[in-house]
N, C-alpha and C. Protein backbone atom coordinates (compact mmCIF):
# COMPACT_ATOMS: atom_id res chain seq x y z
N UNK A 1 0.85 -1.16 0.00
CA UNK A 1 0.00 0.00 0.00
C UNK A 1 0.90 1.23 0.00
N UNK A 2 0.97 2.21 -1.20
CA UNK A 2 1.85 3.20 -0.93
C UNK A 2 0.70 4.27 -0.54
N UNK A 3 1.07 5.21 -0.06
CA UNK A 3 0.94 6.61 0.50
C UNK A 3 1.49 7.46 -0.24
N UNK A 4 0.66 8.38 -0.56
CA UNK A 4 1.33 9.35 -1.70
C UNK A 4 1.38 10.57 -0.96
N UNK A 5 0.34 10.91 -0.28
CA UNK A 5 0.16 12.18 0.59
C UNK A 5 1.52 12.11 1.63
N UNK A 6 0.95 13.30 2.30
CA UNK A 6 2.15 13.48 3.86
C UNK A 6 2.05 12.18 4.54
N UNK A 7 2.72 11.61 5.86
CA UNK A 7 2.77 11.20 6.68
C UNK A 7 1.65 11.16 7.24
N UNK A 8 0.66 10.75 8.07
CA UNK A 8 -0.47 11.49 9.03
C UNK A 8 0.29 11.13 10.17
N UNK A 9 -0.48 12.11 10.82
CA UNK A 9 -0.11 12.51 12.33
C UNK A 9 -1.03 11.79 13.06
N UNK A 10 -0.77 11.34 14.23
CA UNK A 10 -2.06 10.38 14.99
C UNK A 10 -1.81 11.57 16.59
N UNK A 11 -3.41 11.35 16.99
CA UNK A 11 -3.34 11.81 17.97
C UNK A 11 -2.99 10.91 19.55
N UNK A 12 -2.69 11.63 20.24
CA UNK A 12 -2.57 10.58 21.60
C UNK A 12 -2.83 9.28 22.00
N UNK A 13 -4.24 9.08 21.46
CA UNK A 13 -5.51 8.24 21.90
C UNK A 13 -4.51 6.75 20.67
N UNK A 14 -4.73 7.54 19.48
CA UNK A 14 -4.13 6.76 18.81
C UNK A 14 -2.85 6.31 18.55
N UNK A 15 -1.87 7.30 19.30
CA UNK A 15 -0.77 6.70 19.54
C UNK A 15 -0.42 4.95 20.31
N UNK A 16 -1.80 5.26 21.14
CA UNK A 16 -1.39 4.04 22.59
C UNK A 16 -1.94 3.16 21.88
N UNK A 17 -3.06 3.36 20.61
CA UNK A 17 -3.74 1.77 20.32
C UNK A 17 -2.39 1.71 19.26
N UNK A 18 -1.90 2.42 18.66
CA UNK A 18 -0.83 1.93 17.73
C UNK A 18 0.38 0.94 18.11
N UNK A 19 0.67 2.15 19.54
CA UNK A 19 2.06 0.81 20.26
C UNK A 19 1.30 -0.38 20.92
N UNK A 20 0.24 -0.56 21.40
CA UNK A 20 -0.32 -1.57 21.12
C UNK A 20 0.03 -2.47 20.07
N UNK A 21 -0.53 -2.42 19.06
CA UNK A 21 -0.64 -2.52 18.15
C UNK A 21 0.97 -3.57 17.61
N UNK A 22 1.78 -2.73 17.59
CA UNK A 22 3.13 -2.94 17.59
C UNK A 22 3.81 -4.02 18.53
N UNK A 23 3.49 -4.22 19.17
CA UNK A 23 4.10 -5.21 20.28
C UNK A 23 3.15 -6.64 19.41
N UNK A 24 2.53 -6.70 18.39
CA UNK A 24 1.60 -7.65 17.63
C UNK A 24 2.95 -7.90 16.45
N UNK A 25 3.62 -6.99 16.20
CA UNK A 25 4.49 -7.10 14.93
C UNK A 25 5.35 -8.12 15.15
N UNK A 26 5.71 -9.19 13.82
CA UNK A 26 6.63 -9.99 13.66
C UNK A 26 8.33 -9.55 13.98
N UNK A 27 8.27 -7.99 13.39
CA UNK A 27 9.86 -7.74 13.69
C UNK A 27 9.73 -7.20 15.16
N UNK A 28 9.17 -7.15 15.75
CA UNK A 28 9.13 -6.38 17.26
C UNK A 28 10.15 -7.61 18.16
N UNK A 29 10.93 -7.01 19.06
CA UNK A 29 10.95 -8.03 19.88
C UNK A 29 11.45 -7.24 21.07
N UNK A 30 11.49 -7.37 22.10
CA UNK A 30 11.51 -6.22 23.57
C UNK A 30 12.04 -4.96 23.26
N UNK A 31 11.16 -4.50 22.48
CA UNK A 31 11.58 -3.15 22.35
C UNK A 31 11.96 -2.51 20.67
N UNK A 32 12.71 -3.85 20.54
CA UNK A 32 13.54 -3.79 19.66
C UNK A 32 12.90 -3.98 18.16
N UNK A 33 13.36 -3.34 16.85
CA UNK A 33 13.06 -4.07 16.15
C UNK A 33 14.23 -4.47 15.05
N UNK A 34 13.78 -6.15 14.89
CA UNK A 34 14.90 -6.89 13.92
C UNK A 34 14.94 -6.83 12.70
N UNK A 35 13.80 -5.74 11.85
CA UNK A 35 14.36 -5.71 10.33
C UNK A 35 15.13 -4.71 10.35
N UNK A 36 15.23 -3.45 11.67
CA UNK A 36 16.70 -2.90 11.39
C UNK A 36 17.98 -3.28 11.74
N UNK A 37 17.67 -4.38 12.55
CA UNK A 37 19.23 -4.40 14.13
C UNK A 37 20.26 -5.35 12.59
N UNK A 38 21.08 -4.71 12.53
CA UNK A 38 22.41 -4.84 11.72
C UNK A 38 23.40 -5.01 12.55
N UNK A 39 23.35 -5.88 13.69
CA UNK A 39 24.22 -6.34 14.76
C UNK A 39 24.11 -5.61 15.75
N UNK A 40 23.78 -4.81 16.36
CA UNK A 40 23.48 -3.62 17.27
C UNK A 40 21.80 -3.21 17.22
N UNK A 41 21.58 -3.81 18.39
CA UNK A 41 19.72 -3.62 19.20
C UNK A 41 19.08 -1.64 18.31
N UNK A 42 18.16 -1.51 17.71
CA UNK A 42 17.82 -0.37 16.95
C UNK A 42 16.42 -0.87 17.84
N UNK A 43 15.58 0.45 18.56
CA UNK A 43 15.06 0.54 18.67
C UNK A 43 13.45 0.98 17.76
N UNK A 44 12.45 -0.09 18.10
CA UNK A 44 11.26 -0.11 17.30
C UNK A 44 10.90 1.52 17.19
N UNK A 45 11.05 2.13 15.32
CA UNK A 45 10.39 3.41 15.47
C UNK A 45 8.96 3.71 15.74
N UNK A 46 8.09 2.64 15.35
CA UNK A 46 6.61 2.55 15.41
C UNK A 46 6.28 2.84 16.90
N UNK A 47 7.25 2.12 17.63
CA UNK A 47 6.66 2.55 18.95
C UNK A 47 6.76 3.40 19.82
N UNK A 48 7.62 4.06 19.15
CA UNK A 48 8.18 5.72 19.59
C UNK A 48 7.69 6.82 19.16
N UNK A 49 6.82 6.66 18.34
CA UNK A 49 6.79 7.81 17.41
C UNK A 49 5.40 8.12 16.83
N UNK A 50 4.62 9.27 16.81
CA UNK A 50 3.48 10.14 16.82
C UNK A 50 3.14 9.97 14.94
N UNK A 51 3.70 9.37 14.01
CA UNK A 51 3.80 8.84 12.72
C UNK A 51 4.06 7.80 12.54
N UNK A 52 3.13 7.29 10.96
CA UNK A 52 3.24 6.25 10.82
C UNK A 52 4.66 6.26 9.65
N UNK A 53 5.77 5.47 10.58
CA UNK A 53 7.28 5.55 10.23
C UNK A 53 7.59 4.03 9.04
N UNK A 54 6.92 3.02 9.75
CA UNK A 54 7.17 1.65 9.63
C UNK A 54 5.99 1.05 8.09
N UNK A 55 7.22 1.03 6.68
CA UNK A 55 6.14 0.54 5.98
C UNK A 55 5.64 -0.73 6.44
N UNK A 56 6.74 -1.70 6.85
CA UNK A 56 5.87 -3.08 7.29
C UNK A 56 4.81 -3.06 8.63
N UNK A 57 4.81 -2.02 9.23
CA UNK A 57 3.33 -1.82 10.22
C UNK A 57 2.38 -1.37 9.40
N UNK A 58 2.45 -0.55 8.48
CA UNK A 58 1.16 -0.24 7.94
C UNK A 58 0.73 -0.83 6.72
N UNK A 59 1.61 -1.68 6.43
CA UNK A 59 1.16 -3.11 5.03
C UNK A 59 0.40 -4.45 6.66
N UNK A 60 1.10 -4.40 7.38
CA UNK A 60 0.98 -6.05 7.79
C UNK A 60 0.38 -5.85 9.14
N UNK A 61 0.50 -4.72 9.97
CA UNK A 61 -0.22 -4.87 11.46
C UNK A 61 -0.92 -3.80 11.81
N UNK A 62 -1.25 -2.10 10.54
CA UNK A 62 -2.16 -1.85 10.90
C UNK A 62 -3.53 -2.38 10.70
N UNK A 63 -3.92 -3.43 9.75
CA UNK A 63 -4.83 -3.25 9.15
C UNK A 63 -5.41 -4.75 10.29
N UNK A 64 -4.67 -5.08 11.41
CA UNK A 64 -5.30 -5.75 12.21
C UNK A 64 -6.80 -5.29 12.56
N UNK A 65 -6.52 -3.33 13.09
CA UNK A 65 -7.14 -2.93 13.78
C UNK A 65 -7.58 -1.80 12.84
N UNK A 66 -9.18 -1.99 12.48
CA UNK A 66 -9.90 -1.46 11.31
C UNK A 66 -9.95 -0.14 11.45
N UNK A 67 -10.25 -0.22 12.19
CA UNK A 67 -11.10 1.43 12.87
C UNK A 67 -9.97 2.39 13.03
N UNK A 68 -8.63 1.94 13.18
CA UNK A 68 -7.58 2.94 13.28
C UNK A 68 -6.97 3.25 11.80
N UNK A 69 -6.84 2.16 11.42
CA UNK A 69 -6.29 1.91 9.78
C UNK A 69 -7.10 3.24 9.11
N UNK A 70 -8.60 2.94 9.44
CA UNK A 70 -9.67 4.24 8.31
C UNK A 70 -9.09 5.28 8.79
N UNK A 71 -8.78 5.45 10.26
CA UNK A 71 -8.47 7.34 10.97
C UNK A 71 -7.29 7.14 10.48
N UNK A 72 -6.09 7.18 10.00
CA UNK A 72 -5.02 7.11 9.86
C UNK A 72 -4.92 7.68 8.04
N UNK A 73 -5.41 6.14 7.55
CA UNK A 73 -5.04 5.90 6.07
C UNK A 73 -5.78 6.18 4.96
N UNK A 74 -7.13 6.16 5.50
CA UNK A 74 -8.70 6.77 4.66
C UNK A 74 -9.40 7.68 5.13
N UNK A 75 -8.19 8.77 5.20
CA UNK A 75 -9.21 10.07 6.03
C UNK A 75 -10.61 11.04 5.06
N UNK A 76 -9.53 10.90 3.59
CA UNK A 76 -11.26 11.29 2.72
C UNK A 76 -11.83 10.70 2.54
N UNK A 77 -11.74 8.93 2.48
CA UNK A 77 -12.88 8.41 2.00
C UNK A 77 -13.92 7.94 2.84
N UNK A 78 -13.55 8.08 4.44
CA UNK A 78 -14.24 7.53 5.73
C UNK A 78 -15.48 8.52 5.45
N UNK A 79 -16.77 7.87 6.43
CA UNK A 79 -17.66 8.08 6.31
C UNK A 79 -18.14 8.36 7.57
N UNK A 80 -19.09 8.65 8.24
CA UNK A 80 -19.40 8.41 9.84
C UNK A 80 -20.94 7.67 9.98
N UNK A 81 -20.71 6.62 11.01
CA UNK A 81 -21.85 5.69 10.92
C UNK A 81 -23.25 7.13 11.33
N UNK A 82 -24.30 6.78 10.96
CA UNK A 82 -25.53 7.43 11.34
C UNK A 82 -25.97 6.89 12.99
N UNK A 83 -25.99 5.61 13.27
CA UNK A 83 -26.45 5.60 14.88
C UNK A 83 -24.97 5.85 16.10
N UNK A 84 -24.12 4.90 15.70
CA UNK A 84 -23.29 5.31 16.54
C UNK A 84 -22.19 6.65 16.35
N UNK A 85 -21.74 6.93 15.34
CA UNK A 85 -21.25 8.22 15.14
C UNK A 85 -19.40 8.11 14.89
N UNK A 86 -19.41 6.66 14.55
CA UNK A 86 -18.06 6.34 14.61
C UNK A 86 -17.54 6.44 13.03
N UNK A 87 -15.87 6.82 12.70
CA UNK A 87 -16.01 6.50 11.49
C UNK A 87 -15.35 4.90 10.86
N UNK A 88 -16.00 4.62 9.71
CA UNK A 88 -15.93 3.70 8.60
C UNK A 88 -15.70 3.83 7.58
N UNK A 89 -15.01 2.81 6.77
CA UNK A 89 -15.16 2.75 5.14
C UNK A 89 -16.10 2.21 4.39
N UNK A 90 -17.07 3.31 3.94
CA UNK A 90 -18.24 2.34 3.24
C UNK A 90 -17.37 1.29 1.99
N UNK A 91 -18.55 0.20 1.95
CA UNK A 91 -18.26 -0.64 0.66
C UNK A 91 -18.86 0.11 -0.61
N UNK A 92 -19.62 0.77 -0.35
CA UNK A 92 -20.57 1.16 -1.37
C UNK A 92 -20.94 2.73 -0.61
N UNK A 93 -21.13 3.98 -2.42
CA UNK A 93 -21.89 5.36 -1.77
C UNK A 93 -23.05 5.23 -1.40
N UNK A 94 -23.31 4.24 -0.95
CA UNK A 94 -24.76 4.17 0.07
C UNK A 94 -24.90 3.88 1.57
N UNK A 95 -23.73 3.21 1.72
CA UNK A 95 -23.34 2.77 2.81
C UNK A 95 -23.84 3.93 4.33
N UNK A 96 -24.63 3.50 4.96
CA UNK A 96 -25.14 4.89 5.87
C UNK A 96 -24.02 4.09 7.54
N UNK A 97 -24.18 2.75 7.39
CA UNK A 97 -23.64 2.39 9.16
C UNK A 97 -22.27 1.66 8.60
N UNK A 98 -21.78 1.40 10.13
CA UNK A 98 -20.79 0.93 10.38
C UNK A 98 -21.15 -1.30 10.68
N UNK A 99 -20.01 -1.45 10.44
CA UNK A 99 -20.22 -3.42 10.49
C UNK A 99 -21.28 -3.60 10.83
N UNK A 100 -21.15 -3.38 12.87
CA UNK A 100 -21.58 -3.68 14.00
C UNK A 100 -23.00 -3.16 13.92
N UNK A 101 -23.42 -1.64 13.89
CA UNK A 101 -24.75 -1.27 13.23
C UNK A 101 -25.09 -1.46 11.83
N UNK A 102 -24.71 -1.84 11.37
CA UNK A 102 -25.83 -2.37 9.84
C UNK A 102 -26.58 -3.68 10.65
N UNK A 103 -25.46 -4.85 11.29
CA UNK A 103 -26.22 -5.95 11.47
C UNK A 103 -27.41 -5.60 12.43
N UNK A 104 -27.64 -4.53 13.12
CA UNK A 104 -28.47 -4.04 14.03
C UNK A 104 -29.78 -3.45 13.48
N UNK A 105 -29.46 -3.03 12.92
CA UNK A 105 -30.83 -2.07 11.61
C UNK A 105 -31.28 -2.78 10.72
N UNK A 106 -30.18 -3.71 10.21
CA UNK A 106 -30.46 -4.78 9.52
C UNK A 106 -32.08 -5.90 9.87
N UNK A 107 -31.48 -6.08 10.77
CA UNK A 107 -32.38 -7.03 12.19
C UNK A 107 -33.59 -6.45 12.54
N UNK A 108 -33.42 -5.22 12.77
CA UNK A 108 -34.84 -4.29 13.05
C UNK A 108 -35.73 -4.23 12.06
N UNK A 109 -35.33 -3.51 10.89
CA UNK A 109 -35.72 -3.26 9.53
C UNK A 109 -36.48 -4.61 9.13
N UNK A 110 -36.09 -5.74 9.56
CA UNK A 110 -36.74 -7.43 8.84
C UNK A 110 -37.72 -7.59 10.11
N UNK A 111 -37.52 -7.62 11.24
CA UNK A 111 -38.74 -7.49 12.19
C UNK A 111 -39.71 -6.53 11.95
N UNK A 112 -39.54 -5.03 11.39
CA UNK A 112 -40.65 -4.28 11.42
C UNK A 112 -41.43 -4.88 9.73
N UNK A 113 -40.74 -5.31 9.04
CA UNK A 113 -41.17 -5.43 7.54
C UNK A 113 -42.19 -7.25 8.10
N UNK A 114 -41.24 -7.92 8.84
CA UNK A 114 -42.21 -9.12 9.38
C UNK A 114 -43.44 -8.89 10.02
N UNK A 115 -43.31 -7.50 10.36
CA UNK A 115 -44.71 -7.54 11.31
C UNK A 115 -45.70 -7.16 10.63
N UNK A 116 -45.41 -6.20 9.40
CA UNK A 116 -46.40 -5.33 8.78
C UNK A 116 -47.00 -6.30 7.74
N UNK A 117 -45.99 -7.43 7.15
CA UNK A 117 -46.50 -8.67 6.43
C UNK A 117 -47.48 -9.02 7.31
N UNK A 118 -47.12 -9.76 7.89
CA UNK A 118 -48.25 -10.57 8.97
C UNK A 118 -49.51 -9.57 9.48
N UNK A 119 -49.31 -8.21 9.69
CA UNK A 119 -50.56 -7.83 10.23
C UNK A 119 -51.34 -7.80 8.64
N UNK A 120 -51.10 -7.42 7.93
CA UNK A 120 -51.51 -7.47 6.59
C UNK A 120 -52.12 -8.15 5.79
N UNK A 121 -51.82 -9.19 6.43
CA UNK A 121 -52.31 -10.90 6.10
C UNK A 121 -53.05 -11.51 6.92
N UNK A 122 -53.58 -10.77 7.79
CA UNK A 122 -54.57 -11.43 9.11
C UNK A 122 -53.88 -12.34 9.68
N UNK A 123 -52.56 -12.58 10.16
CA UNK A 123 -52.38 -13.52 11.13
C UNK A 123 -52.12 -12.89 12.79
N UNK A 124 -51.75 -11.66 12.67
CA UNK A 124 -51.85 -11.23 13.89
C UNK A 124 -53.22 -10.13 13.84
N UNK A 125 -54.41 -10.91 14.66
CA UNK A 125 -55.33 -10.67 14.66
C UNK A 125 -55.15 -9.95 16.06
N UNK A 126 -56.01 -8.59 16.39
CA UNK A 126 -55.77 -8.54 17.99
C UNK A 126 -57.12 -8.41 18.40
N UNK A 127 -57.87 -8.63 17.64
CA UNK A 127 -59.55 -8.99 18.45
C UNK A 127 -59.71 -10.31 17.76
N UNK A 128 -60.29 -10.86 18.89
CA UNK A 128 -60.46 -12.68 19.34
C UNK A 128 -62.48 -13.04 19.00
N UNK A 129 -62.67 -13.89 18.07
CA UNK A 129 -63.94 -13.81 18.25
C UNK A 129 -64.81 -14.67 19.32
């Protein structure tokens, strides 16, 4: 995945899920990381640092964690869910929610459409003869 734009800058919040994040990486190891150490311990830049420094973190261990990957890497194309208010990458320009709320509205939307079938059809009768 190249990056053509600047660097982005992450804020605080996202700094800590990033070094998180990083301690998940294959080259990480106490501290350290081994695709630089050329015989002498080089300290992990990913986990030091307020930018995303490390192409192999942002090909291979940001995209663990979705929701940071979009604030980071898809800042024009993110969207913001309508119930919870979080942002996402739609699949599609229609896309109004996020994963977690689509399956939620989803669910609602087929219960209210089940009910209006059925009242429609006389099976939910609410006077008894």
């Amino acid at each position: 995945m190249e990056i053509k734009e600047k660097i982005p800058i992450m804020t605080y919040s996202q700094y800590r899920r990033a070094r998180k994040l990083a301690h998940q990486c294959c080259n990480y190891e106490n501290g350290n990381c081994l695709a630089l150490d050329d015989g002498e311990e080089c300290v992990c830049v990913q986990s030091i640092s307020y930018s995303l420094l490390c192409r192999w973190f942002r090909a291979a261990v940001l995209p663990l964690d979705e929701s940071l990957e979009a604030a980071l890497l898809h800042q024009k194309e993110q969207k913001r869910c309508t119930v919870c208010g979080q942002p996402f990458l739609p699949g599609s320009n229609r896309a109004k929610y996020c994963k977690i709320c689509a399956a939620i509205v989803h669910r609602r939307q087929k219960t209210a459409s089940d009910r209006k079938r059925r009242a429609a059809c006389g099976q939910l009768e609410t006077k008894k003869p």
